[in-house]
C-alpha atoms as a PDB file:
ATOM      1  CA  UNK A   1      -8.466 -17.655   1.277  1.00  0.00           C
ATOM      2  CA  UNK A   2      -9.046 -17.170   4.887  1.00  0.00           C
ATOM      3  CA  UNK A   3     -11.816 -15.847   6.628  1.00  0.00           C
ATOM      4  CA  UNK A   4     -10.266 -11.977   6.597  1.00  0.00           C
ATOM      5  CA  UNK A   5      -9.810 -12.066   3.432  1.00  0.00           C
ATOM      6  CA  UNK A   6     -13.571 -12.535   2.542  1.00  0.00           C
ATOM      7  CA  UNK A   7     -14.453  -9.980   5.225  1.00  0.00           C
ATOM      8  CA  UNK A   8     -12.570  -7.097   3.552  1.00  0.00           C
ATOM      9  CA  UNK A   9     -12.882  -8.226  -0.044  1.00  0.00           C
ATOM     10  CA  UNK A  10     -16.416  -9.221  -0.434  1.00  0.00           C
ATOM     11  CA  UNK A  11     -18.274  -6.716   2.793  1.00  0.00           C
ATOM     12  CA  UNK A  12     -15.995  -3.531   0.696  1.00  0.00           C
ATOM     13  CA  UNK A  13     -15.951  -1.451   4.436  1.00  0.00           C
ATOM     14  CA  UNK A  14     -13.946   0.795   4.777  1.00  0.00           C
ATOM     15  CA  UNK A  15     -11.131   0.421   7.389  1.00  0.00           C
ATOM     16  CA  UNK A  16     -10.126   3.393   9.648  1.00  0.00           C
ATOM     17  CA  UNK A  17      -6.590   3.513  10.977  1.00  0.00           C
ATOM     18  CA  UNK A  18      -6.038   0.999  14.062  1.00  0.00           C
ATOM     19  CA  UNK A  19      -7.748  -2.022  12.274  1.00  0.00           C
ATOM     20  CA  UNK A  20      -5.872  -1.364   8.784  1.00  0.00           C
ATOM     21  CA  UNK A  21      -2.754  -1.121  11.464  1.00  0.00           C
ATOM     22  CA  UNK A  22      -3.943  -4.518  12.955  1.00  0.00           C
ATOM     23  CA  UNK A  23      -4.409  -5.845   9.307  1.00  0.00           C
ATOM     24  CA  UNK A  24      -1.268  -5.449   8.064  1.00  0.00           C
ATOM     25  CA  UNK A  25      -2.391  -2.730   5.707  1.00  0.00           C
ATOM     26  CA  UNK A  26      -0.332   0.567   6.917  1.00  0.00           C
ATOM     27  CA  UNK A  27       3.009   0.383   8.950  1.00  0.00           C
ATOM     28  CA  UNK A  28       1.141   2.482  11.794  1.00  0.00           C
ATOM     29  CA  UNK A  29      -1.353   4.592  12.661  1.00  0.00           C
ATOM     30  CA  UNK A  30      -1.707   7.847  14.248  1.00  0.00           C
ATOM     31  CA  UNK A  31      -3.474   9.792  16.891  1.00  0.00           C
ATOM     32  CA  UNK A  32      -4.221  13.605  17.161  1.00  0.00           C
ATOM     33  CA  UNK A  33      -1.049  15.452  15.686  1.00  0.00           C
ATOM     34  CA  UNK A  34       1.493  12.829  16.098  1.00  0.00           C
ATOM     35  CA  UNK A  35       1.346  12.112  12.031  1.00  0.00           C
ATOM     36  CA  UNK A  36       2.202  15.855  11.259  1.00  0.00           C
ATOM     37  CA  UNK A  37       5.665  15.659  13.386  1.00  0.00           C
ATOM     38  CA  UNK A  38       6.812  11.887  12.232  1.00  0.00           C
ATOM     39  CA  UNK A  39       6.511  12.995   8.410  1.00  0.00           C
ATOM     40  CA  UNK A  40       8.110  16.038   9.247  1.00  0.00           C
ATOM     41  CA  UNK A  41      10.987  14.142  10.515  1.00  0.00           C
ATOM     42  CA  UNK A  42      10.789  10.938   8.594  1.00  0.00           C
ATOM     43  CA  UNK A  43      11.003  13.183   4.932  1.00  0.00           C
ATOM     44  CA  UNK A  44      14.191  14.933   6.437  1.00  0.00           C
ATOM     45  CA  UNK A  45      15.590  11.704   7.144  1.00  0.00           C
ATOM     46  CA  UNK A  46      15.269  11.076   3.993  1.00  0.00           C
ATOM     47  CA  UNK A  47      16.089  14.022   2.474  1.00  0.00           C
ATOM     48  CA  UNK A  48      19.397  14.167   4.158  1.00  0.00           C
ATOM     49  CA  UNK A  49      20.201  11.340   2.288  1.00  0.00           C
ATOM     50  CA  UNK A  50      22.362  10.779  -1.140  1.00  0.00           C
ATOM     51  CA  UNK A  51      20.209  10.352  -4.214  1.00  0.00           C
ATOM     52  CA  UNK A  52      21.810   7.263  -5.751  1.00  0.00           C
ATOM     53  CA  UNK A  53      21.211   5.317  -2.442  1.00  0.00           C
ATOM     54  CA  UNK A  54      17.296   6.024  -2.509  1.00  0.00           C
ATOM     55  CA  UNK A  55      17.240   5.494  -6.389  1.00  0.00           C
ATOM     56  CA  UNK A  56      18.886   2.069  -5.643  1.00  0.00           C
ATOM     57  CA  UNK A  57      16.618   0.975  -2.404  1.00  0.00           C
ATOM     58  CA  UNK A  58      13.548   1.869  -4.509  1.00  0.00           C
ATOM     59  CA  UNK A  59      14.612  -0.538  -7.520  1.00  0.00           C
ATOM     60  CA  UNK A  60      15.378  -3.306  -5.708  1.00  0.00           C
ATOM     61  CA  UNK A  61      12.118  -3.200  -3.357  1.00  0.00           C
ATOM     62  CA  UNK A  62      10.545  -3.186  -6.807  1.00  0.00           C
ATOM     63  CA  UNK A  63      12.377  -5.673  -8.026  1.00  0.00           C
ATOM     64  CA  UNK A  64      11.384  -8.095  -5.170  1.00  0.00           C
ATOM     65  CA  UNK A  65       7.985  -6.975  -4.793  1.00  0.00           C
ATOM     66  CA  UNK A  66       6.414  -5.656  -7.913  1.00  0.00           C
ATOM     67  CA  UNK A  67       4.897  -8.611 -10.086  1.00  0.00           C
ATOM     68  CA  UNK A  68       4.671  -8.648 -14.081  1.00  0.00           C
ATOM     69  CA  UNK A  69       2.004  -7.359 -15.650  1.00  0.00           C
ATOM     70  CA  UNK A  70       0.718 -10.280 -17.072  1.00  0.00           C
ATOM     71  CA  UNK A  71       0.271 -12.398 -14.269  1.00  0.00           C
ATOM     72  CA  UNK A  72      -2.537  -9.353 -13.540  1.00  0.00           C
ATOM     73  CA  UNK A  73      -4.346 -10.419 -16.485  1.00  0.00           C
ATOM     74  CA  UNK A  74      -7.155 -12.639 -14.382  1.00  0.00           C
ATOM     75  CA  UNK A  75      -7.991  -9.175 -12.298  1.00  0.00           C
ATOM     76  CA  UNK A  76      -7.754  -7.176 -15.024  1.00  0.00           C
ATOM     77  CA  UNK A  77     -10.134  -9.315 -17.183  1.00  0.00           C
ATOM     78  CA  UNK A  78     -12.403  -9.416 -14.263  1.00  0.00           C
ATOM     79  CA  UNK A  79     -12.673  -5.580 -13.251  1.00  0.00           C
ATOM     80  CA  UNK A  80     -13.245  -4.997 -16.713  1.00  0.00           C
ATOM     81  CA  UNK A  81     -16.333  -7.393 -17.073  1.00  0.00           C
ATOM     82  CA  UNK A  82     -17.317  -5.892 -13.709  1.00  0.00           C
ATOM     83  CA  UNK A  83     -17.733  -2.588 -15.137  1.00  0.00           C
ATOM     84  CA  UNK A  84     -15.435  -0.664 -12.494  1.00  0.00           C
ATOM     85  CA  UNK A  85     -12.196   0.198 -14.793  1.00  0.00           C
ATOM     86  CA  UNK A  86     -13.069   3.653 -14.679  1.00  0.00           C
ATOM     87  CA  UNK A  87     -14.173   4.336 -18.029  1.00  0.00           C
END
């Protein structure tokens, strides 16, 4: 695990927008009002679009990204003894 990696995880700061940009965490970050226009435009792009084609991008970037549950079970097991699962 590299050196990052224990940063984020184990110092739990919070990361504004340019770092989390610089991370790898968010596709980009904004300044001022720019955010406001490029949804505006980015959910008419999409919106302008057919609904199968969306439907079928979405399942496959699942289908290639999204692991199965049960290789989760290690975190899982952990959060739960760490008393942070919410309940």
């Amino acid at each position: 695990m590299g050196s990052r990696a224990f940063e984020i995880l184990l110092g739990g700061h919070d990361l504004d927008g340019a770092p989390a940009e610089q991370y790898g965490y968010v596709n980009r970050a904004f300044s001022g009002n720019e955010r406001d226009g490029f949804i505006d435009e980015f959910a008419s792009r999409i919106a302008s679009f057919g609904l199968q084609p969306i439907r079928d991008i979405k399942h496959f970037v699942n289908l290639a990204t999204q692991r199965p549950e049960a290789e989760f079970k290690d975190q899982t097991d952990a959060q739960r003894r760490s008393g942070t699962d919410g309940e």
